[in-house]
C-alpha atoms as a PDB file:
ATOM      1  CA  UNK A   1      25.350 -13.809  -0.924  1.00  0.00           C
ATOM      2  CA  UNK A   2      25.213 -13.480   2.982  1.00  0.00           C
ATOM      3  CA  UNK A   3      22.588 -14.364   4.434  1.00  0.00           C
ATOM      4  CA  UNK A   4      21.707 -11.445   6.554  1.00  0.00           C
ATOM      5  CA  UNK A   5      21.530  -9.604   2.850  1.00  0.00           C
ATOM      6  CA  UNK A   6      18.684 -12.130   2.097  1.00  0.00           C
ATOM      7  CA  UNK A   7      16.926 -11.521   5.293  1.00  0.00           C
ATOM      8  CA  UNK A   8      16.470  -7.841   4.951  1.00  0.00           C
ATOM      9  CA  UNK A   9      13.929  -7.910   1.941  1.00  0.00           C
ATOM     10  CA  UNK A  10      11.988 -10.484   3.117  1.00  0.00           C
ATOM     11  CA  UNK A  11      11.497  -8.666   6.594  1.00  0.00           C
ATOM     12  CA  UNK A  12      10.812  -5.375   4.543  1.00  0.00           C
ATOM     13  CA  UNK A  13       8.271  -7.377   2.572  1.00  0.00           C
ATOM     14  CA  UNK A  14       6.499  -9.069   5.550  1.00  0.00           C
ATOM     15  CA  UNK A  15       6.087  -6.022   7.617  1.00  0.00           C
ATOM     16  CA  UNK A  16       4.605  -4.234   4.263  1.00  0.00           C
ATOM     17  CA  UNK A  17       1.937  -6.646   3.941  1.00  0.00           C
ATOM     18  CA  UNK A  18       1.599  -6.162   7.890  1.00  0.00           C
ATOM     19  CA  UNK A  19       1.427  -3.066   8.044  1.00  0.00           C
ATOM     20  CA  UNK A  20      -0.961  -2.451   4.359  1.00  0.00           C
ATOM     21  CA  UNK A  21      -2.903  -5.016   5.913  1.00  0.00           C
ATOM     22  CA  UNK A  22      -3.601  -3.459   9.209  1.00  0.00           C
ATOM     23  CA  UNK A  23      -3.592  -0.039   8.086  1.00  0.00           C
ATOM     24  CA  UNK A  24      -6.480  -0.527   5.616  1.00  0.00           C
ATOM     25  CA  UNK A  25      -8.754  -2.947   8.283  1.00  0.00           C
ATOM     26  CA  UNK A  26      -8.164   0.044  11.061  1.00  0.00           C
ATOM     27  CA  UNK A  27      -8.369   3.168   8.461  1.00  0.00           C
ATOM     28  CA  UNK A  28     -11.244   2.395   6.796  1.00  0.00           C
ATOM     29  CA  UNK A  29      -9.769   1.523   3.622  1.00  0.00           C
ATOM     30  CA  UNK A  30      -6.656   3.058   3.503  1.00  0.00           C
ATOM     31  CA  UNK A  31      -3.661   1.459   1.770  1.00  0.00           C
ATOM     32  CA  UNK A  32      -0.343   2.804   3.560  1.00  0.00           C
ATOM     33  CA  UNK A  33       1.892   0.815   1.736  1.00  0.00           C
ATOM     34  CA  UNK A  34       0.292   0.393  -1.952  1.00  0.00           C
ATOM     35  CA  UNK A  35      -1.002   4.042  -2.115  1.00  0.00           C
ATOM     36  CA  UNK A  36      -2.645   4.457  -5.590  1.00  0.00           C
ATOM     37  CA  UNK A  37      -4.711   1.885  -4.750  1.00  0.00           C
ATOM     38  CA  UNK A  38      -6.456   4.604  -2.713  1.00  0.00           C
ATOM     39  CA  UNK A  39      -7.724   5.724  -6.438  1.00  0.00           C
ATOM     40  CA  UNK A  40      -9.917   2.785  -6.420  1.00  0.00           C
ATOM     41  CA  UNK A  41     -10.914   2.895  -2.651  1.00  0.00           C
ATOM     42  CA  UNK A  42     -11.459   6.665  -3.005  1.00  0.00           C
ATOM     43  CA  UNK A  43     -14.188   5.851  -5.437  1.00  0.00           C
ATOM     44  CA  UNK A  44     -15.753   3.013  -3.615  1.00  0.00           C
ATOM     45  CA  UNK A  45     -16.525   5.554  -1.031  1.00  0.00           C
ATOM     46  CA  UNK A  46     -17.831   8.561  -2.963  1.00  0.00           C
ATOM     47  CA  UNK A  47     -20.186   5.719  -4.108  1.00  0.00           C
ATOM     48  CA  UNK A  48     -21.057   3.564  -1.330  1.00  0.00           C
ATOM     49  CA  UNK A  49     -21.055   7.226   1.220  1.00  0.00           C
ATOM     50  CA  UNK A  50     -18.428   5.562   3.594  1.00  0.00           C
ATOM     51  CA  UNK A  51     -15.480   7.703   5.448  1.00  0.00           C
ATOM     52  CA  UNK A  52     -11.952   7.770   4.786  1.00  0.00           C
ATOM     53  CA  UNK A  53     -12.228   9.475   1.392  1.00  0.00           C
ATOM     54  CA  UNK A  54      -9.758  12.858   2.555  1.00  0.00           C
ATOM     55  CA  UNK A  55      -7.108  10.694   3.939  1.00  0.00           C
ATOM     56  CA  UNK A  56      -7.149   8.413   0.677  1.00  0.00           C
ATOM     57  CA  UNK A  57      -6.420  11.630  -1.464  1.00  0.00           C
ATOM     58  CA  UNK A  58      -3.923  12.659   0.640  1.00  0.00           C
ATOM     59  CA  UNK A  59      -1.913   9.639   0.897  1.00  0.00           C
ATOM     60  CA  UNK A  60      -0.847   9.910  -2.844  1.00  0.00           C
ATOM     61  CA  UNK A  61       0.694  13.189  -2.215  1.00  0.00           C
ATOM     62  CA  UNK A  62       2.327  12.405   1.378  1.00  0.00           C
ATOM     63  CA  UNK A  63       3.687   9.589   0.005  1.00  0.00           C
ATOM     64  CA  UNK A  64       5.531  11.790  -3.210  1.00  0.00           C
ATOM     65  CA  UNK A  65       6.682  14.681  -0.642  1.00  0.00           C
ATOM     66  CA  UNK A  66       8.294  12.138   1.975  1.00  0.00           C
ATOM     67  CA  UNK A  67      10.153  10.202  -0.722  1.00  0.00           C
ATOM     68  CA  UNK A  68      11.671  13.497  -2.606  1.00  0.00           C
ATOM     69  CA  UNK A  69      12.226  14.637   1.383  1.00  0.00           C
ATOM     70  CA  UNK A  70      13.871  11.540   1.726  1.00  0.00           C
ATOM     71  CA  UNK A  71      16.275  11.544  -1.299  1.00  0.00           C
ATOM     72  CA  UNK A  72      17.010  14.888  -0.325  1.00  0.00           C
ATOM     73  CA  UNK A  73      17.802  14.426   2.859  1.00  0.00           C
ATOM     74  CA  UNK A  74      20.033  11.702   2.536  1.00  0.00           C
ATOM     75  CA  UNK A  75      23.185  13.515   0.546  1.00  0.00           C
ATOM     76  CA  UNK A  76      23.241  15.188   4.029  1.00  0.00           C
ATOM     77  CA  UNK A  77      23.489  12.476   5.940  1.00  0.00           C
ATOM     78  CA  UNK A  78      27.543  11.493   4.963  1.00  0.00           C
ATOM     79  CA  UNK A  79      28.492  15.030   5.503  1.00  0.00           C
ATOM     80  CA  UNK A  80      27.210  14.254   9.934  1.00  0.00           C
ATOM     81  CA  UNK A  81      28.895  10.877   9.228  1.00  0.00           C
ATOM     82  CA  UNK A  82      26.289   9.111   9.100  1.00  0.00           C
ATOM     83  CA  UNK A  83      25.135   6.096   7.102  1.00  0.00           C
ATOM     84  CA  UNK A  84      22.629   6.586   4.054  1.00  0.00           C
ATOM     85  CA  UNK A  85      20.486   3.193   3.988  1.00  0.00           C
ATOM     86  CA  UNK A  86      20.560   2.433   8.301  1.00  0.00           C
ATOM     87  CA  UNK A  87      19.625   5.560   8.465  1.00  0.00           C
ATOM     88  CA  UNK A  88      16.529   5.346   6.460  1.00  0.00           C
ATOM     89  CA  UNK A  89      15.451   2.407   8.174  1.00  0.00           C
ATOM     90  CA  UNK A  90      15.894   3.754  11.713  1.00  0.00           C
ATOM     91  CA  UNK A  91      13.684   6.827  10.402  1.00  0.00           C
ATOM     92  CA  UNK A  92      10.973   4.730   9.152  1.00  0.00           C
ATOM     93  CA  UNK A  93      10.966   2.396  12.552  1.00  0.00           C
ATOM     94  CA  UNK A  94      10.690   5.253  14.298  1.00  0.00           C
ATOM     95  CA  UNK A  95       7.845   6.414  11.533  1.00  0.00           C
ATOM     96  CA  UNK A  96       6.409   3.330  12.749  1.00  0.00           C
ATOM     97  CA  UNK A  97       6.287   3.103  16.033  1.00  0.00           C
ATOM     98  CA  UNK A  98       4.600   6.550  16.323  1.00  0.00           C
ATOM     99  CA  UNK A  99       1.861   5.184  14.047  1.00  0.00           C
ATOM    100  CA  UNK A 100       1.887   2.505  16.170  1.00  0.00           C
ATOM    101  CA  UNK A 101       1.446   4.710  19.094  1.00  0.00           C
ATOM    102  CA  UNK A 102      -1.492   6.805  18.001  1.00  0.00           C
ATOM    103  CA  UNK A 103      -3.092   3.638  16.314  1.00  0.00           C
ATOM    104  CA  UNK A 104      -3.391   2.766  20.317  1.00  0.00           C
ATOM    105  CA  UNK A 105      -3.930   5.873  21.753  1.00  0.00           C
ATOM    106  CA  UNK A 106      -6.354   6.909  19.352  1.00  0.00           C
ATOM    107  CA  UNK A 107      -7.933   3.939  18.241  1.00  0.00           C
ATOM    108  CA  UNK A 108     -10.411   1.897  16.807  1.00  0.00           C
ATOM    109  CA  UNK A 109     -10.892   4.576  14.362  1.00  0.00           C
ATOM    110  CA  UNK A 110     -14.807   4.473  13.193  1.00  0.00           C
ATOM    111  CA  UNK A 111     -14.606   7.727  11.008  1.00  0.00           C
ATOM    112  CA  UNK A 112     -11.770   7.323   8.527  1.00  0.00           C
ATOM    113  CA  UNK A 113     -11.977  11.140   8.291  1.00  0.00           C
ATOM    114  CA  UNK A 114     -11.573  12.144  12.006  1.00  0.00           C
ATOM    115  CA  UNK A 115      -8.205  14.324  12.274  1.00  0.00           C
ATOM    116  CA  UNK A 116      -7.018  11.184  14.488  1.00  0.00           C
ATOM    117  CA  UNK A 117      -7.139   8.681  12.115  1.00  0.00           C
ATOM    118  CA  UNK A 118      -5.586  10.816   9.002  1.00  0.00           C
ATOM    119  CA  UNK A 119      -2.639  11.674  11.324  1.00  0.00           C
ATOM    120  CA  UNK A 120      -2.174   7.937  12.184  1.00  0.00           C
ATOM    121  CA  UNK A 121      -2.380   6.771   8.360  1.00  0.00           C
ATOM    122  CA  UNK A 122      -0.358   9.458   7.112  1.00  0.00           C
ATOM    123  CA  UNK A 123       2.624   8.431   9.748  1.00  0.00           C
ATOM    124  CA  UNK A 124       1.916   5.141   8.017  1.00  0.00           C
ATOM    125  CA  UNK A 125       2.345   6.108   4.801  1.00  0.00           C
ATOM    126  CA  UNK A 126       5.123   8.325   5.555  1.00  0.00           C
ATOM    127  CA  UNK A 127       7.072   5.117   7.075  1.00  0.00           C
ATOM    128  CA  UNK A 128       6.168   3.248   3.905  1.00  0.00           C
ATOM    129  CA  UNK A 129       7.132   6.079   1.182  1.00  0.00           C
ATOM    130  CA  UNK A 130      10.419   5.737   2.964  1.00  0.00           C
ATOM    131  CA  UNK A 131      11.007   1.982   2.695  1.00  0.00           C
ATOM    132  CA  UNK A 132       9.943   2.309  -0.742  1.00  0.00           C
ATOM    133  CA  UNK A 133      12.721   5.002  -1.261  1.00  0.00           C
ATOM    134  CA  UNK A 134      15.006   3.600   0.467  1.00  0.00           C
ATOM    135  CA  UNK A 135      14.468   0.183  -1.547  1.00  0.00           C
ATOM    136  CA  UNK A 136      14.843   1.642  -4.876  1.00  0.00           C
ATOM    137  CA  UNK A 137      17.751   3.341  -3.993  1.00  0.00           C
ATOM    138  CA  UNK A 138      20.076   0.421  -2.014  1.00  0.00           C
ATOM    139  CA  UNK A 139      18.050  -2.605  -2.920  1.00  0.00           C
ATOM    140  CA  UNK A 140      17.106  -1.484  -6.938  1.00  0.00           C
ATOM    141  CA  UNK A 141      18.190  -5.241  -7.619  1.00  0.00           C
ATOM    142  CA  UNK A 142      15.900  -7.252  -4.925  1.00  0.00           C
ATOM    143  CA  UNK A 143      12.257  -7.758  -5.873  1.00  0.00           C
ATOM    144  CA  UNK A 144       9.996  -4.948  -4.461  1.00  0.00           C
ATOM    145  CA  UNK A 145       8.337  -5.161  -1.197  1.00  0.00           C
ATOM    146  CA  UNK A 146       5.037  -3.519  -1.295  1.00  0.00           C
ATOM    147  CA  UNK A 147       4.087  -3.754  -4.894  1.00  0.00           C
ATOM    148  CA  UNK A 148       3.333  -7.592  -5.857  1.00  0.00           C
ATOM    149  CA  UNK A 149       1.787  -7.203  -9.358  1.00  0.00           C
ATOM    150  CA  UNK A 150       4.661  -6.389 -11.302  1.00  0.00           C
ATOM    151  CA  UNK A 151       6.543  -9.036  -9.213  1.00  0.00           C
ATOM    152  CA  UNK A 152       3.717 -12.026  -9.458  1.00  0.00           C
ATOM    153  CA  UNK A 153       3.862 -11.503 -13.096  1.00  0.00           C
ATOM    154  CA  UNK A 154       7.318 -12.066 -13.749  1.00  0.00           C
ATOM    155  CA  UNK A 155       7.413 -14.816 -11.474  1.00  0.00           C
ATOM    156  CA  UNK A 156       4.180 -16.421 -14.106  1.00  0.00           C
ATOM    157  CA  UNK A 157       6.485 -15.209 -17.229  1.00  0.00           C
ATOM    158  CA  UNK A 158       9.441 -17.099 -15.964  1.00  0.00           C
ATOM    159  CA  UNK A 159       7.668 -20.085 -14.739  1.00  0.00           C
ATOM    160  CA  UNK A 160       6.029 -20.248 -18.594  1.00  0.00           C
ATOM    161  CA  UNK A 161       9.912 -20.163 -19.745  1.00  0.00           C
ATOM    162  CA  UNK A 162      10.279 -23.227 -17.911  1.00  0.00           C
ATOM    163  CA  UNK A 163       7.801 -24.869 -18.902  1.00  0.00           C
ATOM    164  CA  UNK A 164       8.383 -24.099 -22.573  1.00  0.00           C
ATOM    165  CA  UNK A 165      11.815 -25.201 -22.236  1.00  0.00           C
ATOM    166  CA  UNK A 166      13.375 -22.126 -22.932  1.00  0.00           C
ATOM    167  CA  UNK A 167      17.187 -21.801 -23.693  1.00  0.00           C
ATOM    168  CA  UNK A 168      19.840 -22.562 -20.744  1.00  0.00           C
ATOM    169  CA  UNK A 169      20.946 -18.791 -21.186  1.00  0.00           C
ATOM    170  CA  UNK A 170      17.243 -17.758 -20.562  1.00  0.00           C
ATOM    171  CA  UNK A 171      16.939 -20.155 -17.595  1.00  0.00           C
ATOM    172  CA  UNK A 172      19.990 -19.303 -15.707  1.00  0.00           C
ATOM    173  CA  UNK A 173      18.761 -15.529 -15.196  1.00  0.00           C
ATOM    174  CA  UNK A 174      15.617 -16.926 -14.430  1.00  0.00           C
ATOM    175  CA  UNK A 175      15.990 -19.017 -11.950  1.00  0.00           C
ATOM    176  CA  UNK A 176      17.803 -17.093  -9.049  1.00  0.00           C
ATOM    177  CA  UNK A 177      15.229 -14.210  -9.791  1.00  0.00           C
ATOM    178  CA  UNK A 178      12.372 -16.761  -9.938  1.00  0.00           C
ATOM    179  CA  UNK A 179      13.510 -17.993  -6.244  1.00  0.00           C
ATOM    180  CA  UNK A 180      13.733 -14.648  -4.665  1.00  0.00           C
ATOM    181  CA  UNK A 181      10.981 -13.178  -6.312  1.00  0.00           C
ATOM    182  CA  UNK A 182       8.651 -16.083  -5.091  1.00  0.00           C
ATOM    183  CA  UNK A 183      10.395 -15.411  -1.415  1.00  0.00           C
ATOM    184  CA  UNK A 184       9.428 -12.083  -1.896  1.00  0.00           C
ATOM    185  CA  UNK A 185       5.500 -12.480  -2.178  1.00  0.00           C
ATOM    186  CA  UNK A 186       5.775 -15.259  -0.107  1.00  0.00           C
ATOM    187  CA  UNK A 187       6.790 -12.950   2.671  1.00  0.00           C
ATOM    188  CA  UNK A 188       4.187 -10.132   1.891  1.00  0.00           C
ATOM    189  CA  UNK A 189       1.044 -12.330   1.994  1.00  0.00           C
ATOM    190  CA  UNK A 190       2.167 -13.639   5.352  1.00  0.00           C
ATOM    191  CA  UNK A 191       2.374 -10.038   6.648  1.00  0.00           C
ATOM    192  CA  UNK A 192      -1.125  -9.384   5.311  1.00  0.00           C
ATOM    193  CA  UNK A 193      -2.076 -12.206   6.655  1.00  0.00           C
ATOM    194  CA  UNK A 194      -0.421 -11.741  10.000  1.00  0.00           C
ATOM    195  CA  UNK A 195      -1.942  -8.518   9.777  1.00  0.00           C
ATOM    196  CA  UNK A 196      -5.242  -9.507   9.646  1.00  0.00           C
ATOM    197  CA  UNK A 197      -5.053 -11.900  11.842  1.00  0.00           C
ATOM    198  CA  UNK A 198      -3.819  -9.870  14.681  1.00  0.00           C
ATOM    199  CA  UNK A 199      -5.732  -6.892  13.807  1.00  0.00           C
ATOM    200  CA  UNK A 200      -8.967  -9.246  14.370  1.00  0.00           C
ATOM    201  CA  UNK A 201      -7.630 -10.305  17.827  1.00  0.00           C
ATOM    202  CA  UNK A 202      -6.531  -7.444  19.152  1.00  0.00           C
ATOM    203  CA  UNK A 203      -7.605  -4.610  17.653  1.00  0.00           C
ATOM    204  CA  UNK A 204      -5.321  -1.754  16.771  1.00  0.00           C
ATOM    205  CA  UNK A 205      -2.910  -2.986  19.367  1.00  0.00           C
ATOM    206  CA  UNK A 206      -1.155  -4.946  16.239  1.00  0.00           C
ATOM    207  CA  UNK A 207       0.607  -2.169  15.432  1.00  0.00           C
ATOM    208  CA  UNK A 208       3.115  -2.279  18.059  1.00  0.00           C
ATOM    209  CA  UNK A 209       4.575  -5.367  15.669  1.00  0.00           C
ATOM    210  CA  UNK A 210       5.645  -3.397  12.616  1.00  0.00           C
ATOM    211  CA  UNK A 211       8.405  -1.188  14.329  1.00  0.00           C
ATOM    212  CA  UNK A 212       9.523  -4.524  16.290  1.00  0.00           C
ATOM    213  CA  UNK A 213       9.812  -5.779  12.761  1.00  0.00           C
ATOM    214  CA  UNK A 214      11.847  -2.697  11.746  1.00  0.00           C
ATOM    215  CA  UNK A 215      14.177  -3.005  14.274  1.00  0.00           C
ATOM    216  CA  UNK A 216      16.491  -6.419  13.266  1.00  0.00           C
ATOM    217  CA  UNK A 217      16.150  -4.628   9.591  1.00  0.00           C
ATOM    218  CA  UNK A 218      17.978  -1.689  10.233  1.00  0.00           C
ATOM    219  CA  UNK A 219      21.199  -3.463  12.116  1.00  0.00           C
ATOM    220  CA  UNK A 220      21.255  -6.276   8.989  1.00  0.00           C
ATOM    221  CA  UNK A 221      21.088  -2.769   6.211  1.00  0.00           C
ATOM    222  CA  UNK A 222      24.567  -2.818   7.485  1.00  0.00           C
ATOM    223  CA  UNK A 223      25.453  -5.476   5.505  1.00  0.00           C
ATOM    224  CA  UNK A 224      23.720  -4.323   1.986  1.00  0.00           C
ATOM    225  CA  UNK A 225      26.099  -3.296  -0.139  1.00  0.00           C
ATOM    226  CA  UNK A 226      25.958   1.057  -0.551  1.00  0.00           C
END
């Protein structure tokens, strides 16, 4: 497999834990990337009284309209001659760098519910519901990029098969899908931690990353098969 094909999913992966990361330090709690997670952060705040609770109900529903947007959009996109999966990507960098923008213009954000920060977070989970999209669709055979539960687990089932000693046919799908998978997580907990890590030094000024991110990713979706 090229490499430039195994570069794209681990830069989609990174910049989702960036970006997740960042958005939920700045937004009080929001989760741009791993959305119905805002269930459980939506509660924490009718409970503890803190902010953010309309944007985490909206994100949930953003996140379902851009993706059947999204699908929809893209049987158009051959007919202008135009490529399906680049041009995803170049719609969610650009997604991302006007997050990125208001997260500076606008921010810090100290009430999750101000009109400024929903409009930055739902740019953010608009450039996210798209990568997810776009992932299922092109990339339905990598390991996902945002959602590392489902993903961690396997990895834990096939590591038990190899410790068990399982059967050579068992082992030999295991074991590419064990390396990539592990790449895979690998990748998102550095973005989180990235994310945190810049978001603590500079503020919301991290943001300007993610789309820099995006960029080298849409030039190497050339190279994923259609």
């Amino acid at each position: 497999m090229p490499r430039q094909i195994l570069l794209l999913p681990l830069l989609m992966s990174f910049n989702a834990g960036f970006v997740d990361t960042g958005g939920f330090l700045a937004l009080q709690g929001l989760f741009t990337a791993h959305v119905t997670g805002n269930f459980v952060t939506f509660g924490a705040a009718m409970v503890l009284g803190t902010s953010g609770g309309v944007a985490k109900l909206l994100a949930l529903p953003v996140f379902c309209v851009v993706v059947i947007t999204t699908r929809m959009f893209s049987f158009f996109l051959p007919a202008i001659g135009l490529p399906i999966f680049r041009s995803m990507l170049a719609i969610k960098m650009i997604l991302l760098a006007a997050g990125g923008a208001c997260a500076v213009y606008f921010g810090p954000f100290v009430q999750g519910d101000s009109w400024q920060a929903i409009c930055t977070g739902m740019i953010l989970v608009a450039a996210m519901a798209i990568q997810n999209a776009a992932h299922r669709i092109h990339m339905s055979t990598e390991p996902p990029s945002t959602l590392m539960t489902g993903t961690t687990t396997q990895i834990m089932i096939d590591v038990a098969d190899f410790l068990r000693g399982a059967p050579a046919s068992v082992l030999a799908v295991a074991t590419p899908r064990l390396g990539k998978m592990a790449a895979s997580v690998a990748a998102f907990a550095l973005g989180c931690a990235a994310g945190a890590c810049l978001y603590a030094k500079f503020g919301t000024w991290c943001f300007v990353l993610p789309p820099l991110i995006a960029l080298p990713a849409v030039f190497l979706a050339t190279a994923e098969p259609k």
